[in-house]
Protein backbone atom coordinates (compact mmCIF):
# COMPACT_ATOMS: atom_id res chain seq x y z
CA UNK A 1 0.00 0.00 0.00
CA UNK A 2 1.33 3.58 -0.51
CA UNK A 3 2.89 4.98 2.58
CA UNK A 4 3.33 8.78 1.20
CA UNK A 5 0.32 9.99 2.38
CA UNK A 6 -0.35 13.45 1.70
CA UNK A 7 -1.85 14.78 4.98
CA UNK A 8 -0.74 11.37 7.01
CA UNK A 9 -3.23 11.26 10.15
CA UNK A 10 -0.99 8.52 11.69
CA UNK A 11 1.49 11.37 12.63
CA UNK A 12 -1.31 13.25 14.74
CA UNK A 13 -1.86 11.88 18.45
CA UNK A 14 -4.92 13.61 19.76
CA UNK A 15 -4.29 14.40 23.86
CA UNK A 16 -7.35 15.95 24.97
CA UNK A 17 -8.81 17.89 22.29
CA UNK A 18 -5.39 19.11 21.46
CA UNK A 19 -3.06 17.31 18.88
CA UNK A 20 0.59 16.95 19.12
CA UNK A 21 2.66 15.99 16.09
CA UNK A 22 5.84 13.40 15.48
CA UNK A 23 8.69 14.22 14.00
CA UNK A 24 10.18 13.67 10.50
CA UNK A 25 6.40 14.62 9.06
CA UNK A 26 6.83 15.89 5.29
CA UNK A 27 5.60 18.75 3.66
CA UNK A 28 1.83 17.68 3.52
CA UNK A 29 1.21 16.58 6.85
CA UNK A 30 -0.71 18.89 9.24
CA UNK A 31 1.74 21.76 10.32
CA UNK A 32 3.53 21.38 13.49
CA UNK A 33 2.91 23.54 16.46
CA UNK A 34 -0.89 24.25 15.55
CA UNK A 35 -3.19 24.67 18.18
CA UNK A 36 -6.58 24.16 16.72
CA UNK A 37 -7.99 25.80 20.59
CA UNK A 38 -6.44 28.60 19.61
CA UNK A 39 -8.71 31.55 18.63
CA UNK A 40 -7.28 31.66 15.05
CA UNK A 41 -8.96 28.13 14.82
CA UNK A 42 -12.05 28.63 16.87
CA UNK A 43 -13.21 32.11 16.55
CA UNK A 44 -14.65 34.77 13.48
CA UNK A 45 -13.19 37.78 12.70
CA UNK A 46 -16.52 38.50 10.86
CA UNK A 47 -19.91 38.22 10.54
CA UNK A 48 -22.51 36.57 7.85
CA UNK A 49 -24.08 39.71 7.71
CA UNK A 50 -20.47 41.37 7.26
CA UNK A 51 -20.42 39.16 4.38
CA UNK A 52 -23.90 39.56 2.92
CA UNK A 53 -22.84 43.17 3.23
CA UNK A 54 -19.90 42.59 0.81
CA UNK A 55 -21.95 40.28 -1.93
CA UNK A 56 -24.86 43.12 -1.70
CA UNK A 57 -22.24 45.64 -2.89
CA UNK A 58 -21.84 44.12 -6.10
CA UNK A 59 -17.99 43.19 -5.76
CA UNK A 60 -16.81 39.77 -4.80
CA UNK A 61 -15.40 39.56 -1.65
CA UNK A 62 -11.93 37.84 -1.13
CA UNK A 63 -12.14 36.55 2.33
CA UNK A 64 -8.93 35.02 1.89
CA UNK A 65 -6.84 34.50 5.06
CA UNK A 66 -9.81 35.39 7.61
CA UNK A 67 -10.93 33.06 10.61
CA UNK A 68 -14.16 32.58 9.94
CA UNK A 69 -14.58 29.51 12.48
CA UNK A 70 -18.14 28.80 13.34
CA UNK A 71 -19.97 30.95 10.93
CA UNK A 72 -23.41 29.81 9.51
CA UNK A 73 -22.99 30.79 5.77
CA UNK A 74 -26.08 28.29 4.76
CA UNK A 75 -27.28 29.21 1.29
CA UNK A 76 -25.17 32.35 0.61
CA UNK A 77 -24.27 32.32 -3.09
CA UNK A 78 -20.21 32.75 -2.69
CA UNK A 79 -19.58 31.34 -6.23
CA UNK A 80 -15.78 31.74 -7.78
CA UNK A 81 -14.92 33.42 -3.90
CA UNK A 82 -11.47 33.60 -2.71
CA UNK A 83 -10.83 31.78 0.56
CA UNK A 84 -7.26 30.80 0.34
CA UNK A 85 -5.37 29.96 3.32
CA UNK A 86 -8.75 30.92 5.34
CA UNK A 87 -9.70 29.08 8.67
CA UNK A 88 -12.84 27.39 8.32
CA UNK A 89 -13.41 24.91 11.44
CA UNK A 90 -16.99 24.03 11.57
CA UNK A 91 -18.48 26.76 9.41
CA UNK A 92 -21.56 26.05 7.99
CA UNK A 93 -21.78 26.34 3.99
CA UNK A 94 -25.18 23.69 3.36
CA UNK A 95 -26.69 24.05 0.23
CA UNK A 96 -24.00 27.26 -0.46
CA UNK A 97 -23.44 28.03 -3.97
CA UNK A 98 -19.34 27.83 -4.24
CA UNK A 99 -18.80 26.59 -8.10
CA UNK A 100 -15.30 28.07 -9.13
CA UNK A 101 -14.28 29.07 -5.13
CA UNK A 102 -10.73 28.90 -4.12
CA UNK A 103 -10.34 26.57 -0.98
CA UNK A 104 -6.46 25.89 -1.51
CA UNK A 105 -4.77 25.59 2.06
CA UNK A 106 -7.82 26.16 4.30
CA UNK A 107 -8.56 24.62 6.97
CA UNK A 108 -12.24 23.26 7.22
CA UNK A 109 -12.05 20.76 9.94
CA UNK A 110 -15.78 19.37 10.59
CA UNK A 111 -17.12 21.88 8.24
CA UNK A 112 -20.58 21.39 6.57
CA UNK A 113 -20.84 21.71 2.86
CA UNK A 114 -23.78 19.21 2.42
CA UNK A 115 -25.49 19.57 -0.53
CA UNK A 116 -23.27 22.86 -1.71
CA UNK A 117 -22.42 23.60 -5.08
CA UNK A 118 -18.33 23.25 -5.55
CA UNK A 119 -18.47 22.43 -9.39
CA UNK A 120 -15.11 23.71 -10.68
CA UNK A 121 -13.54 24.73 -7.11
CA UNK A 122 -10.18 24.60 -6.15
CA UNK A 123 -9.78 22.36 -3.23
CA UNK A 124 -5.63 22.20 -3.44
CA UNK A 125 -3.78 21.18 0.05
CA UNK A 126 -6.56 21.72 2.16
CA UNK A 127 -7.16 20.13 5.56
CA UNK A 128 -11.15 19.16 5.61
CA UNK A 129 -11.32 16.09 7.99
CA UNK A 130 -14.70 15.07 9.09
CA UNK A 131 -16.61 17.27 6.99
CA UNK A 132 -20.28 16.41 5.67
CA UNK A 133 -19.97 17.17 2.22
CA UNK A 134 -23.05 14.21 1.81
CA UNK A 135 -25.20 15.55 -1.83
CA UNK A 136 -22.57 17.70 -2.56
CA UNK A 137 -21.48 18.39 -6.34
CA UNK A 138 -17.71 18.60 -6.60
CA UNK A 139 -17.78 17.36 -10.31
CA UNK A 140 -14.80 18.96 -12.25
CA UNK A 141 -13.46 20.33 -8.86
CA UNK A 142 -9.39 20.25 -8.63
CA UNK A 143 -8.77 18.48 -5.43
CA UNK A 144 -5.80 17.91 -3.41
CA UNK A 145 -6.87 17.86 -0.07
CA UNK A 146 -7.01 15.66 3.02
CA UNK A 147 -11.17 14.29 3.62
CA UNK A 148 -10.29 11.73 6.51
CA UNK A 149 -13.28 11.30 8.65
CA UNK A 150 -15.53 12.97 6.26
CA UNK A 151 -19.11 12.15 5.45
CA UNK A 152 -19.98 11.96 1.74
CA UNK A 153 -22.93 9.92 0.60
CA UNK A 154 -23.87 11.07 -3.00
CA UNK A 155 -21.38 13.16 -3.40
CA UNK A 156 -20.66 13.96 -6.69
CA UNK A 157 -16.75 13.85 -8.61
CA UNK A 158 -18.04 13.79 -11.76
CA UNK A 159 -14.78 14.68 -13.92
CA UNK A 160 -13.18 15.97 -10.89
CA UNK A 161 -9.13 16.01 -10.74
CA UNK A 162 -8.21 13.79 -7.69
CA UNK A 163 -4.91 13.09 -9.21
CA UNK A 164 -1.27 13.62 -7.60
CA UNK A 165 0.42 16.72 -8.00
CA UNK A 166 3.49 14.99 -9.96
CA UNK A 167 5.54 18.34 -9.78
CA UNK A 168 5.87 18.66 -6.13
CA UNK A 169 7.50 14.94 -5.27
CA UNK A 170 10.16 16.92 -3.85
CA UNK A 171 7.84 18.39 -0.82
CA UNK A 172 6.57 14.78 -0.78
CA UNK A 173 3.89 13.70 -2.97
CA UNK A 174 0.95 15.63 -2.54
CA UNK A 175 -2.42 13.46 -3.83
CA UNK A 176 -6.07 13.02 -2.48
CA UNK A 177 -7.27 11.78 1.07
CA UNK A 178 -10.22 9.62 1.36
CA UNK A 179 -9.54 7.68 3.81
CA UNK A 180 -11.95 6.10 6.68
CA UNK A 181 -14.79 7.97 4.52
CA UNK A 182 -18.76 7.23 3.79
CA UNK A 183 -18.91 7.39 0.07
CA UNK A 184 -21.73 5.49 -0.64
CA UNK A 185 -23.77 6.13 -3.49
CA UNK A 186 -21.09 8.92 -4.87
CA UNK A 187 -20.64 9.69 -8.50
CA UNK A 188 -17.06 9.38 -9.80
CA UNK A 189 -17.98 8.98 -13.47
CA UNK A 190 -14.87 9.70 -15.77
CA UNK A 191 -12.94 11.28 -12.38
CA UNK A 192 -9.33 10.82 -12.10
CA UNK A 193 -7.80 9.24 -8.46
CA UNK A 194 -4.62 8.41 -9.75
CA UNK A 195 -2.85 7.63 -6.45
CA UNK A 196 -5.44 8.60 -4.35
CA UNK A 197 -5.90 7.24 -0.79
CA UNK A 198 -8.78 5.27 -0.34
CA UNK A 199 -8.11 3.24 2.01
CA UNK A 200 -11.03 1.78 4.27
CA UNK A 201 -13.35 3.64 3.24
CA UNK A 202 -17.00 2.47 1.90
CA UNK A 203 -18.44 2.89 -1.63
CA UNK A 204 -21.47 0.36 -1.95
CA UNK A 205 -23.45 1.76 -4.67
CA UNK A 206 -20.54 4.62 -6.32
CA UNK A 207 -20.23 4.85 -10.08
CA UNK A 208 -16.45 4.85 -11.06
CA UNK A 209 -17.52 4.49 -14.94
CA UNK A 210 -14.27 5.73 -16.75
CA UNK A 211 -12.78 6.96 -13.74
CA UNK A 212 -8.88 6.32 -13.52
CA UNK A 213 -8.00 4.75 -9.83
CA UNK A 214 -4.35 3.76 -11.59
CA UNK A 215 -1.99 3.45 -8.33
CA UNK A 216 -4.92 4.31 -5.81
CA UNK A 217 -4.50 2.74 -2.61
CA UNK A 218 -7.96 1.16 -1.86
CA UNK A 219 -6.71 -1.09 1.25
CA UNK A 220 -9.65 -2.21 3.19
CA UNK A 221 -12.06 -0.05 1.42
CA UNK A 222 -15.77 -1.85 0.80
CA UNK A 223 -16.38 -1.86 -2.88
CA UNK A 224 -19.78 -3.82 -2.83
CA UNK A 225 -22.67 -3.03 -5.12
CA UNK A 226 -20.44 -0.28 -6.65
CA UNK A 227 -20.43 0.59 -10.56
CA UNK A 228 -17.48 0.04 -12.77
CA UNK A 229 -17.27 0.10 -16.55
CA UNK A 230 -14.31 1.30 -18.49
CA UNK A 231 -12.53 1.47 -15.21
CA UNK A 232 -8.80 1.57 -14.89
CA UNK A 233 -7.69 0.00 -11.84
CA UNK A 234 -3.99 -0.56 -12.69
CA UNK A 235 -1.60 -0.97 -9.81
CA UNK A 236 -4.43 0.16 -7.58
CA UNK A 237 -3.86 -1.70 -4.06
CA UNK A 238 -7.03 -3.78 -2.85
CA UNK A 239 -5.24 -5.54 -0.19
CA UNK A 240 -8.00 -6.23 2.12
CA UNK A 241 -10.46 -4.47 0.15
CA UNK A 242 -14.27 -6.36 0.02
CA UNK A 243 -15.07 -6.93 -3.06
CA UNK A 244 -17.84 -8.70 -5.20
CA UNK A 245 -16.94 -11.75 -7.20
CA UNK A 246 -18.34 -10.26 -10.37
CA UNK A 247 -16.78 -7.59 -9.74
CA UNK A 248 -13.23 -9.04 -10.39
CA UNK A 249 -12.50 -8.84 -13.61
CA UNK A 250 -12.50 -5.21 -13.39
CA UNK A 251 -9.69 -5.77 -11.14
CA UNK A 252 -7.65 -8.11 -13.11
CA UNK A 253 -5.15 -4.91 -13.41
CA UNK A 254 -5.11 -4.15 -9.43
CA UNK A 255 -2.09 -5.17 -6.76
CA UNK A 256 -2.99 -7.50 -4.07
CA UNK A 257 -5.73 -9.16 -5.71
CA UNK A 258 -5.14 -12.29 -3.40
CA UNK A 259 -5.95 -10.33 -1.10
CA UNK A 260 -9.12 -9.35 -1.13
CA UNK A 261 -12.22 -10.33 0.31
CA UNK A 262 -14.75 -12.22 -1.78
CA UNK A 263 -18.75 -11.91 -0.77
């Protein structure tokens, strides 16, 4: 299985609410020294209505870099907004519109994007762990960002780039996190998780028609009652993975295909 995990949650010991970090941790793994009590992490420097304010004026607002922990932005139309590098820690964004919004390098711990509109965001080394993005559409979204935890039940990839970023191997490879998710019933139709972590995560009933899992690590994951057709599966690790036995030829390709478990 690959051990290069992008945002590698093995490294993170949780003592109390707090979390304290091993060494030797590459480029992608959650920042040392952060204290997610702090009130960077916890608090809002503004208000929704500070920000309906700022869409009523006509411009778009770049709330890039703001703490805006907490805030209930439910419904708010925030399409192609900047949030770069913003703190985001349990802000609400349900049934937000957000297609073509720049998420690179937030931080949106236990956030709530359920049924929001991300169609064409940026989602590029972002820490989202145990968000609800279930109904979401992320189809043709670029994403590079770390989803451990997270709840996504008919969430939607369609087209989506979940591929590694093959020109920064030297920081360590940066790639997709989906590991330990709900992604049952998602749509991955013609998406691309080349190297992707999947491991044990659950996707009874997904569609990965034309979708491109090449070197995916799927350890563990639960792949009954899912959809394949024109898949490619090459090298993709399924050591552990459960899988259904007419499902196998679609992994004829995969690594570990001993391995698996047959219902």
């Amino acid at each position: 299985m690959m051990r290069l995990l992008a945002y590698t949650i093995a490294v993170v010991v949780i003592l109390g609410g707090g979390f304290a970090f091993a060494p030797g941790v590459v480029a992608q793994d959650l920042p040392a020294g952060i204290d997610l009590n702090s009130p960077q992490y916890t608090t809002a420097e503004m208000s929704r209505v500070d920000i309906e304010k700022l869409l009523a004026s006509g411009k778009k607002p770049d709330l890039s870099d703001k703490s805006l922990n907490g805030l209930d932005l439910s419904g708010l139309d925030l399409s192609g907004v900047n949030f770069r590098a913003a703190r985001l820690d349990k802000t609400k964004f349900a049934g937000a519109r957000l297609s073509g919004a720049i998420f690179d390098q937030v931080w949106a711990i236990g956030a709530d994007f359920s049924g929001a509109d991300l169609t064409h965001a940026s989602l590029f080394s972002a820490q989202m762990q145990k968000t609800n993005f279930n109904n979401a559409d992320l189809s043709h979204a670029r994403i590079v960002a770390d989803f451990s935890g997270a709840q996504m039940r008919k969430a939607k990839f369609v087209g989506a780039d979940m591929s590694a970023d093959m020109k920064n191997q030297s920081m360590g490879l940066m790639h997709a996190v989906l590991r330990s998710v709900d992604l049952r019933g998602a749509d991955f139709q013609g998406a691309n998780l080349a190297r992707a972590d999947l491991e044990f995560s659950q996707f009874a009933g997904a569609n990965f028609t034309k979708a491109n899992l090449t070197g995916a690590d799927a350890g563990g994951s639960d792949f009954r009652g899912a959809i394949f057709g024109d898949t490619v599966l090459d090298q993709c690790d399924v050591s552990g993975a459960e899988i259904d036995p007419a499902q196998m030829p679609y992994f004829a390709k995969a690594e570990n295909l001993d391995r698996v478990i047959k219902h």
